[in-house]
N, C-alpha and C. Protein backbone atom coordinates (compact mmCIF):
# COMPACT_ATOMS: atom_id res chain seq x y z
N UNK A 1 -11.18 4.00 18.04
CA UNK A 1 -10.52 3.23 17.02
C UNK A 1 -11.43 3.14 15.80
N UNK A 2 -10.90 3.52 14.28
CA UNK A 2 -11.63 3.19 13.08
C UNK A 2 -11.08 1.85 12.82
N UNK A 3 -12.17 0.64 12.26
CA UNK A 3 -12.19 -0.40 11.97
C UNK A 3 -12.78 -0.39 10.50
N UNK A 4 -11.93 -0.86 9.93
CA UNK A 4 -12.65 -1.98 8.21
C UNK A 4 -12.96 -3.03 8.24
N UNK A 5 -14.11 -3.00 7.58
CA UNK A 5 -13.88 -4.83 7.59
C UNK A 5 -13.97 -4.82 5.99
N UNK A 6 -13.33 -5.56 5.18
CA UNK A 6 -13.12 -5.54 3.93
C UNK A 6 -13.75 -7.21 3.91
N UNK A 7 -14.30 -7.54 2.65
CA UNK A 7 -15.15 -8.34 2.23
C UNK A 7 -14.14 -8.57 0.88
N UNK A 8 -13.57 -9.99 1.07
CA UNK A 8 -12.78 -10.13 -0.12
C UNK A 8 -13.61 -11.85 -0.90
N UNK A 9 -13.64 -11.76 -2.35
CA UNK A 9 -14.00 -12.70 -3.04
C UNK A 9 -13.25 -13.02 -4.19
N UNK A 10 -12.78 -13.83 -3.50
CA UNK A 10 -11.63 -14.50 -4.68
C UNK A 10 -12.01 -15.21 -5.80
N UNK A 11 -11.42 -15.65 -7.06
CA UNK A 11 -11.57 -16.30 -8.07
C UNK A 11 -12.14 -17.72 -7.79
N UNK A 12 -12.58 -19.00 -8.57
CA UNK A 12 -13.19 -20.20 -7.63
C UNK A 12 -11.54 -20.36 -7.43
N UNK A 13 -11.50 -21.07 -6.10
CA UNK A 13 -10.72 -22.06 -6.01
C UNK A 13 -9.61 -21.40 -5.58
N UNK A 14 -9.20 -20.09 -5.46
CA UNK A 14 -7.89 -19.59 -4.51
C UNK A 14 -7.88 -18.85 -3.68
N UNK A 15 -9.10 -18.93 -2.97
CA UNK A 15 -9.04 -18.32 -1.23
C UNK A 15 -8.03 -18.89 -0.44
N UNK A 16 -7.97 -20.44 -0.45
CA UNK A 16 -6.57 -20.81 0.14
C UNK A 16 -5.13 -20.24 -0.15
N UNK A 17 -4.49 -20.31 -1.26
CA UNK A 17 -3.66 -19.31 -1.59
C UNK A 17 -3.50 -18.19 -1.81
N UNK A 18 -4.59 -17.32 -2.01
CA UNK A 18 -4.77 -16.03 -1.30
C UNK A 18 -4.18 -15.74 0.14
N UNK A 19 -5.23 -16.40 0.71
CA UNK A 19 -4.61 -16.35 2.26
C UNK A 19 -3.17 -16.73 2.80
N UNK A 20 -2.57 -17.78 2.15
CA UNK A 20 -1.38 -18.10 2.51
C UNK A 20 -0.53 -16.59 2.34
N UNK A 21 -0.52 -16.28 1.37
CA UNK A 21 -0.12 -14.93 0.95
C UNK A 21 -0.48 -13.76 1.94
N UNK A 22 -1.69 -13.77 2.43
CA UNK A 22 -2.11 -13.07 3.19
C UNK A 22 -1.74 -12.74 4.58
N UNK A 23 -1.96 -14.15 5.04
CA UNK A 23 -1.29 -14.29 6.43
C UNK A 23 0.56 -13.93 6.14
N UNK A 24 1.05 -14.52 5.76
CA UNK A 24 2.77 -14.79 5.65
C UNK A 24 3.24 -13.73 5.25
N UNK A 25 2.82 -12.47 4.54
CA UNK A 25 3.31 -11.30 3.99
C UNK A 25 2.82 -10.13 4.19
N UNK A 26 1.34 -10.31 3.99
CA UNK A 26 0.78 -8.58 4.10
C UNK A 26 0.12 -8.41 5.52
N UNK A 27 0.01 -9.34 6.19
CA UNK A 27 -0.22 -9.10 7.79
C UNK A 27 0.80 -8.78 8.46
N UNK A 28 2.13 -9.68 8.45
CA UNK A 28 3.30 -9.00 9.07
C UNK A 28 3.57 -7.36 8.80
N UNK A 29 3.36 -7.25 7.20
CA UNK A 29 3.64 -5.98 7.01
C UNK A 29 2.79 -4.61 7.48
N UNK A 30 1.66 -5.16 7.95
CA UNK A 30 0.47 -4.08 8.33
C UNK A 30 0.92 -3.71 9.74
N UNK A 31 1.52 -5.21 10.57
CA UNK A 31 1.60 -4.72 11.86
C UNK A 31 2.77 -3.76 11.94
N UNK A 32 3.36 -3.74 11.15
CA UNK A 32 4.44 -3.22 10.86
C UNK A 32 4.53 -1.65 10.82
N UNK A 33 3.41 -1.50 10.02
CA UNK A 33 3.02 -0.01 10.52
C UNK A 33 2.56 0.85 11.38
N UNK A 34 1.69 -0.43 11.93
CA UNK A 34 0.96 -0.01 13.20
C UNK A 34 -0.47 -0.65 12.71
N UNK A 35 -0.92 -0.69 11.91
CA UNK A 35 -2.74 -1.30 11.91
C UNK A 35 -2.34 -2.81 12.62
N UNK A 36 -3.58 -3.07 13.08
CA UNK A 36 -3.90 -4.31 13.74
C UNK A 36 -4.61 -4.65 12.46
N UNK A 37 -4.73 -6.21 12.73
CA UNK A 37 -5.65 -7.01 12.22
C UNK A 37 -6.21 -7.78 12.62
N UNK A 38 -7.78 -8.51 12.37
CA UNK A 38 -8.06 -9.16 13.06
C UNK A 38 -8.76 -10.38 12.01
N UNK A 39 -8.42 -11.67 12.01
CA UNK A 39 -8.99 -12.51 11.35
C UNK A 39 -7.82 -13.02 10.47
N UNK A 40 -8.05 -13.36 9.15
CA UNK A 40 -9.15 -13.47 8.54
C UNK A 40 -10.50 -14.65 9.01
N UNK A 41 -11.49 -14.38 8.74
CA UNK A 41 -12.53 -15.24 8.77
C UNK A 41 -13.03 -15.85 7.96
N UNK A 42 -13.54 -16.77 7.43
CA UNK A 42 -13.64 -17.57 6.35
C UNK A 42 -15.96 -17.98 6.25
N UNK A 43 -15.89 -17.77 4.98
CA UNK A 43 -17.16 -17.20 5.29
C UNK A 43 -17.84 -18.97 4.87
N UNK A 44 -18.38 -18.97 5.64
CA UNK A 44 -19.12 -20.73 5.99
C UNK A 44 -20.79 -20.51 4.53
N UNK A 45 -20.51 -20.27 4.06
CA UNK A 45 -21.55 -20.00 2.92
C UNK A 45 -20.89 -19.89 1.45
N UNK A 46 -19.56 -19.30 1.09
CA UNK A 46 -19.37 -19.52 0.15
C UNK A 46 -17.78 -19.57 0.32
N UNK A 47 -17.51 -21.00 -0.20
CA UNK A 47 -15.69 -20.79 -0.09
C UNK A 47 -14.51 -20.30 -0.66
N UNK A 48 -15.04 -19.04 -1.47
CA UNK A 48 -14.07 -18.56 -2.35
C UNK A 48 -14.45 -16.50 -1.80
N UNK A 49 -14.83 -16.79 -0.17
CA UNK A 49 -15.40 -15.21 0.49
C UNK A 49 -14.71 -15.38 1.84
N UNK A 50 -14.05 -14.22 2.53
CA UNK A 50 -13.08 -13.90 3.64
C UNK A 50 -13.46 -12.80 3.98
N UNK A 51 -13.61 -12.51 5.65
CA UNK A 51 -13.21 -11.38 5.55
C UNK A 51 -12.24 -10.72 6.99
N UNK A 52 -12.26 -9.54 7.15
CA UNK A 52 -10.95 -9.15 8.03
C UNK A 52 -11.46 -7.71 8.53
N UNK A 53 -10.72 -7.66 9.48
CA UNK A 53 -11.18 -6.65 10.44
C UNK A 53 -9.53 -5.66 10.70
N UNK A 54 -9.57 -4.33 10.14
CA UNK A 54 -8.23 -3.60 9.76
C UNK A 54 -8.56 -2.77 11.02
N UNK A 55 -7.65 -2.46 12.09
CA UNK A 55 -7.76 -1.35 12.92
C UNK A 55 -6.95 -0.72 12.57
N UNK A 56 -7.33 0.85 13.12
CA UNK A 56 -6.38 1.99 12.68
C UNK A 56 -6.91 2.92 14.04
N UNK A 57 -5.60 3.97 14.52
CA UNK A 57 -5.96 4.61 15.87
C UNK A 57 -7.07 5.56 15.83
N UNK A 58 -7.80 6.03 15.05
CA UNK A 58 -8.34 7.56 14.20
C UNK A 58 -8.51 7.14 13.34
N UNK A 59 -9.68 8.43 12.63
CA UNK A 59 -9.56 8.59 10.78
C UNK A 59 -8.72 9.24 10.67
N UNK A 60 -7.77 9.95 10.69
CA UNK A 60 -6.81 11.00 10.41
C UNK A 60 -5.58 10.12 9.95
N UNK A 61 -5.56 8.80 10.94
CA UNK A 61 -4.23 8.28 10.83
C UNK A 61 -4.63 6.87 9.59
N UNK A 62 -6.09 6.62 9.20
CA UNK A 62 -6.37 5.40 8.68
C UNK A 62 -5.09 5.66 7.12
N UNK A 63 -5.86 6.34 6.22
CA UNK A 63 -5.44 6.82 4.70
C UNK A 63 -3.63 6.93 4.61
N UNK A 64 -3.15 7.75 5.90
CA UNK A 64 -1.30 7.64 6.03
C UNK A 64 -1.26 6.36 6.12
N UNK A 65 -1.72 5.46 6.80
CA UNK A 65 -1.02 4.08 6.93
C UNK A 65 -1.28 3.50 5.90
N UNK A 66 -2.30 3.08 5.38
CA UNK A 66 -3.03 2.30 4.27
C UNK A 66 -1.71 3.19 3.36
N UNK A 67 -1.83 4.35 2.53
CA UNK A 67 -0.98 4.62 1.68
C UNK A 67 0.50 3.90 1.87
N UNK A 68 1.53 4.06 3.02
CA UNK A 68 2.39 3.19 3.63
C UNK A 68 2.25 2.13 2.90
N UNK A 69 1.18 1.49 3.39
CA UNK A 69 1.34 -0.34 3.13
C UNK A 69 1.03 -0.20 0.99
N UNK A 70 0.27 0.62 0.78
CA UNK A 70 -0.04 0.11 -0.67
C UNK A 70 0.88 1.11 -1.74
N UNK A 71 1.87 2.05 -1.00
CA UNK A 71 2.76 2.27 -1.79
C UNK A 71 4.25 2.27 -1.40
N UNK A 72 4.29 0.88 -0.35
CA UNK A 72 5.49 0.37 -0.29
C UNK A 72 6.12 -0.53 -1.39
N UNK A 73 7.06 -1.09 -1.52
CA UNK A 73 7.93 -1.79 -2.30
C UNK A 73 7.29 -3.56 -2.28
N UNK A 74 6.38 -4.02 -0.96
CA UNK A 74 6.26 -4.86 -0.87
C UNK A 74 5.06 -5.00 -1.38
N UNK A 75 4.05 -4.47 -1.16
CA UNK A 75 3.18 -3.86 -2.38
C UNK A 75 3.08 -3.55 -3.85
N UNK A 76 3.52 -3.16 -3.77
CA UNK A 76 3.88 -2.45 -5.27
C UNK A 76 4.97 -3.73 -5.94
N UNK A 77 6.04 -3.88 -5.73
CA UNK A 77 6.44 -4.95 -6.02
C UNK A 77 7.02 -6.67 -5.93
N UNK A 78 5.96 -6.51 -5.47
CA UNK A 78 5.57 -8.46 -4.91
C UNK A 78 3.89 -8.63 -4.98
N UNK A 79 3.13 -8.22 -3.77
CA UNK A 79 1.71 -8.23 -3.67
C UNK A 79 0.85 -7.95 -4.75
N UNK A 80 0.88 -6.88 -5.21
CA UNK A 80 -0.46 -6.38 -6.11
C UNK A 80 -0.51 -7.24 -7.34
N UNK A 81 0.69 -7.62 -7.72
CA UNK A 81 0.76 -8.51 -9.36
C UNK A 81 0.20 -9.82 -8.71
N UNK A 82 0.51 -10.37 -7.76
CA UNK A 82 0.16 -11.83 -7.27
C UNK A 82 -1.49 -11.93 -6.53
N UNK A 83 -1.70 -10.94 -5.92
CA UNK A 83 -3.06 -10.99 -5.33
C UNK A 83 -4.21 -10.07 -5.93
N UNK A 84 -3.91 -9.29 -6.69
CA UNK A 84 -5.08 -8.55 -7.43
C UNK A 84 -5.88 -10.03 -8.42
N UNK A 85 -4.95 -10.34 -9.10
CA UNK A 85 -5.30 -11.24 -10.31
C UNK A 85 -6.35 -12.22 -9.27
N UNK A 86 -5.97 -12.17 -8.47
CA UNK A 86 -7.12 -13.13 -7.44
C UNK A 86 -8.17 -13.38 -6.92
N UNK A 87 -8.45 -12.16 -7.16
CA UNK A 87 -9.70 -11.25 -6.45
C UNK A 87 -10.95 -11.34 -7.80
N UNK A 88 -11.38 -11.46 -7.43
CA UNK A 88 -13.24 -11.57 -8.29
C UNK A 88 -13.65 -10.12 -7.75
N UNK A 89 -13.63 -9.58 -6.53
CA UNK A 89 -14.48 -8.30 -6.07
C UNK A 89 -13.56 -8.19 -4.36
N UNK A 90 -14.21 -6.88 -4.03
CA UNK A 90 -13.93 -7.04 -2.70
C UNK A 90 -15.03 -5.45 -2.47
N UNK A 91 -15.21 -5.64 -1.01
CA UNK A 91 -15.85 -4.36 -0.29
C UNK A 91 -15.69 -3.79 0.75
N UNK A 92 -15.36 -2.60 1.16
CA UNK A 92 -15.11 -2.50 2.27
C UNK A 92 -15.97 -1.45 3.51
N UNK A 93 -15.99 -2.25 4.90
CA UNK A 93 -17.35 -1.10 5.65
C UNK A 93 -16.73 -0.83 6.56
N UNK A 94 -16.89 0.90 6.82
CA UNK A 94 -15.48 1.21 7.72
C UNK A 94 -16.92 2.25 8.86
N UNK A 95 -16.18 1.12 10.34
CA UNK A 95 -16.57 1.69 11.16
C UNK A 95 -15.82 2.55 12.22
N UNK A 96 -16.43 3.00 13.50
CA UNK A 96 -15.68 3.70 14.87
C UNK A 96 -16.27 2.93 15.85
N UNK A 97 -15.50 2.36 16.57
CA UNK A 97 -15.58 2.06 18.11
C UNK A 97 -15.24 2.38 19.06
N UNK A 98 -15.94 3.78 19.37
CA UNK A 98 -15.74 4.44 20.36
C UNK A 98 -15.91 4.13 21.92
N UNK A 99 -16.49 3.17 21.72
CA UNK A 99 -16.50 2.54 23.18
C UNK A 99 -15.15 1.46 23.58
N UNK A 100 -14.55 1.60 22.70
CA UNK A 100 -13.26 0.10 22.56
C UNK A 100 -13.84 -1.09 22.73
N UNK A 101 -14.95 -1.68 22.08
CA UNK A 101 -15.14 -2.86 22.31
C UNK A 101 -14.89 -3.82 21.71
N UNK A 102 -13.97 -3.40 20.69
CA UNK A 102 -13.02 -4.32 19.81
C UNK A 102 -11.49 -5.03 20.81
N UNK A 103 -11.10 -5.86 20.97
CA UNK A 103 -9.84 -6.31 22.29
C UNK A 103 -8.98 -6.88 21.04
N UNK A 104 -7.57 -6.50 20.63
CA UNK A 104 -7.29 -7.13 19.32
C UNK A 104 -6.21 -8.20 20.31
């Protein structure tokens, strides 16, 4: 399994509504494709930092799905206008767990 963990830093003050958004719309829609998710986690050091753990079956299959989710309709028109503006930065570190020791 390839895993992301994306490092998101929101503007001061809307990690909470970020996330509401997050959880209620673009998580349903991920499982939707097939990525798992895992989290979000909320980073105990600065409160406007999250982060999340994206599974995907392969690298082969990561980039088809991700494209899916970020050039769907729900994406493209709902998400990106409402949650880009939100974002201060983000990063992302993409691993393999070849041993499966990820349990989603």
């Amino acid at each position: 399994m390839i895993i992301e963990m994306p490092t998101y830093k929101t503007k001061p003050g809307k990690r909470t509504e970020f996330l509401e958004i997050f959880r209620s719309k673009s998580v349903p829609a991920h499982t939707e494709i097939g990525m798992k998710i895992l989290g979000p986690f909320l980073s105990v050091e600065d409160p406007d930092t999250f982060f999340f753990m994206r599974g995907f079956p392969d690298l082969a299959s990561r980039e088809p799905m991700k494209a899916k989710f970020y050039e769907g309709a729900l994406w493209k028109g709902e998400l990106e206008n409402v949650l880009m503006p939100m974002l201060e930065k983000y990063e992302v570190v993409l691993a393999d767990d070849p041993e499966g020791l990820v349990h989603w």
